[in-house]
N, C-alpha and C. Protein backbone atom coordinates (compact mmCIF):
# COMPACT_ATOMS: atom_id res chain seq x y z
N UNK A 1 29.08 127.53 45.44
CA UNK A 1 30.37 127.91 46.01
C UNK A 1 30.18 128.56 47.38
N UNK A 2 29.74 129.78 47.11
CA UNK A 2 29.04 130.17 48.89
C UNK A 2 28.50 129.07 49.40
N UNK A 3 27.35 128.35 49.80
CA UNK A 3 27.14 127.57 50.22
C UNK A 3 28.15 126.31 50.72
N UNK A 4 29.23 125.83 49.77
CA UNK A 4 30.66 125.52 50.27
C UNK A 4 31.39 126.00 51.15
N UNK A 5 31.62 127.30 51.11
CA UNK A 5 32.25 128.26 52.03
C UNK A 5 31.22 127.63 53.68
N UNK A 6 30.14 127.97 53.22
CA UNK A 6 29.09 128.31 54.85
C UNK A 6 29.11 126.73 55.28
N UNK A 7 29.24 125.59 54.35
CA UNK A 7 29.78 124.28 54.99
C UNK A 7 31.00 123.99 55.60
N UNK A 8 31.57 124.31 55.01
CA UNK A 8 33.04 124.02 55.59
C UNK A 8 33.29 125.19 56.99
N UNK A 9 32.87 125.89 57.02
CA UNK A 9 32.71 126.99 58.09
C UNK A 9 31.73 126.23 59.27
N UNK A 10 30.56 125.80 58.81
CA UNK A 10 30.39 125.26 60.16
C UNK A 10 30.80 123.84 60.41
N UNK A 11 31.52 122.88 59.74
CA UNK A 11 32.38 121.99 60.04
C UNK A 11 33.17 122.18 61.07
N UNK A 12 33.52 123.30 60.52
CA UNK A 12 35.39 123.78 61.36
C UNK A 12 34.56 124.14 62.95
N UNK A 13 33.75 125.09 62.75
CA UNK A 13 32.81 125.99 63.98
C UNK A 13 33.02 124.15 65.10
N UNK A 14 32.12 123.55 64.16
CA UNK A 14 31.34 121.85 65.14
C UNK A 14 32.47 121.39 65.41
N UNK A 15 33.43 121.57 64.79
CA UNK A 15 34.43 120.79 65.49
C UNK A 15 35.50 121.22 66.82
N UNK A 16 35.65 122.75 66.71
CA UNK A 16 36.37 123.46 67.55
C UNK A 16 35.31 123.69 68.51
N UNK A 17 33.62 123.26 68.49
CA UNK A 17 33.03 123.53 69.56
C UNK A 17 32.96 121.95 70.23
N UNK A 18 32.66 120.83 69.20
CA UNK A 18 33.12 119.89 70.04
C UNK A 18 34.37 119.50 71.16
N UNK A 19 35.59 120.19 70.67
CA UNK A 19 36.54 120.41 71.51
C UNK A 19 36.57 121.03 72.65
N UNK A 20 35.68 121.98 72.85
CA UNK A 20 35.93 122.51 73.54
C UNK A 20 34.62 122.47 74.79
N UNK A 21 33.28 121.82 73.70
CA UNK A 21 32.16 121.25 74.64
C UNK A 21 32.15 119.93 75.51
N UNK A 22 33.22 118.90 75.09
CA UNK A 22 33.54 117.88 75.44
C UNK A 22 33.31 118.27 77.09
N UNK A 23 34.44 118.96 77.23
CA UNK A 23 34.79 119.07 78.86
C UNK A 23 33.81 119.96 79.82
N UNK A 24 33.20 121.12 79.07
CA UNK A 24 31.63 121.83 79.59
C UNK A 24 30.80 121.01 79.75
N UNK A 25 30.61 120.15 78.75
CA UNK A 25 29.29 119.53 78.85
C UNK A 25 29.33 118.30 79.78
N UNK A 26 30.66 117.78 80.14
CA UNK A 26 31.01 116.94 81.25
C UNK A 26 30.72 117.94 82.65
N UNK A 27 31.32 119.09 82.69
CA UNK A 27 30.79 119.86 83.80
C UNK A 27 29.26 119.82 83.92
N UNK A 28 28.78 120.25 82.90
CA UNK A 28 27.69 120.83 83.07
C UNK A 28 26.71 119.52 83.51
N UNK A 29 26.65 118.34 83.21
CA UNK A 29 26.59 116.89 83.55
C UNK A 29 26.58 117.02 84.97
N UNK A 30 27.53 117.35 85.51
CA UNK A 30 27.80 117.12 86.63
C UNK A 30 27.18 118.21 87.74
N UNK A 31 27.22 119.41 87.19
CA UNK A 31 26.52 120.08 87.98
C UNK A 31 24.90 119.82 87.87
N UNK A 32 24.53 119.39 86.76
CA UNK A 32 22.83 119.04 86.96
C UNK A 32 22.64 117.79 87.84
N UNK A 33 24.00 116.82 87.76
CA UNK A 33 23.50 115.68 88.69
C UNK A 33 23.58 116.29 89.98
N UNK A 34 24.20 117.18 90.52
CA UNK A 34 25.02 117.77 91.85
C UNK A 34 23.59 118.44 92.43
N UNK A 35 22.56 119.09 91.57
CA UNK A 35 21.71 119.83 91.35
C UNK A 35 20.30 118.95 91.48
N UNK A 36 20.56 118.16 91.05
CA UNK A 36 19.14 116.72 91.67
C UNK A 36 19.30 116.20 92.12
N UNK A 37 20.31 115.70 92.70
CA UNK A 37 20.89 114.84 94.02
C UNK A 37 20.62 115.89 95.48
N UNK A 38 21.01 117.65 95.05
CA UNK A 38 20.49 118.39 96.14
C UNK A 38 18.99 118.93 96.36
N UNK A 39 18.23 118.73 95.18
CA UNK A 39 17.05 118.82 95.26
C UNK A 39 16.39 117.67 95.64
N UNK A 40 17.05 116.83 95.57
CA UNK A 40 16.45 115.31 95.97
C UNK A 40 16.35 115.04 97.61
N UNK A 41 17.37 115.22 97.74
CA UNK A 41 17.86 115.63 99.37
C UNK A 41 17.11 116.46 100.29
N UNK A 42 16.68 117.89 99.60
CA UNK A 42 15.82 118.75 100.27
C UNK A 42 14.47 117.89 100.29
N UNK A 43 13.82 117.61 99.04
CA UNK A 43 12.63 117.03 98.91
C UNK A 43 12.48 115.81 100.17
N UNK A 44 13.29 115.32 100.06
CA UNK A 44 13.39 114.15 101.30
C UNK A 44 13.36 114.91 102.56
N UNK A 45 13.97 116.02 102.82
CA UNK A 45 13.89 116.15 103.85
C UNK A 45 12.75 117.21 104.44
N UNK A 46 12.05 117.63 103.22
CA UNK A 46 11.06 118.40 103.47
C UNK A 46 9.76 117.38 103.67
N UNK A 47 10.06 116.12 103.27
CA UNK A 47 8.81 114.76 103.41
C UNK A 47 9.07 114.87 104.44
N UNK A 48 10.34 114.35 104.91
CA UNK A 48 10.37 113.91 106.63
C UNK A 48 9.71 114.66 107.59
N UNK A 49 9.90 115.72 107.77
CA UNK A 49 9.07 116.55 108.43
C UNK A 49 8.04 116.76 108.14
């Protein structure tokens, strides 16, 4: 029965964090690409010279 309880508890948890990670984790996506595209950039331009 406990063990029921602590399932259904993190069901509910995974699901209200999926909701709400959907759109973070699209940010956060985006800031790591934003983030190697500018490290990529420096690196290039620290070759060039």
């Amino acid at each position: 029965m406990i063990f029921h309880l602590f399932f259904l508890t993190i069901t509910i948890s995974k699901r209200r964090y999926t909701v709400e990670n959907i759109r973070s984790e699209r940010n956060q996506q985006r800031i790591k690409e934003e983030l190697l595209y500018k490290r990529a950039q420096y690196v290039q331009t620290r070759r060039f010279f």
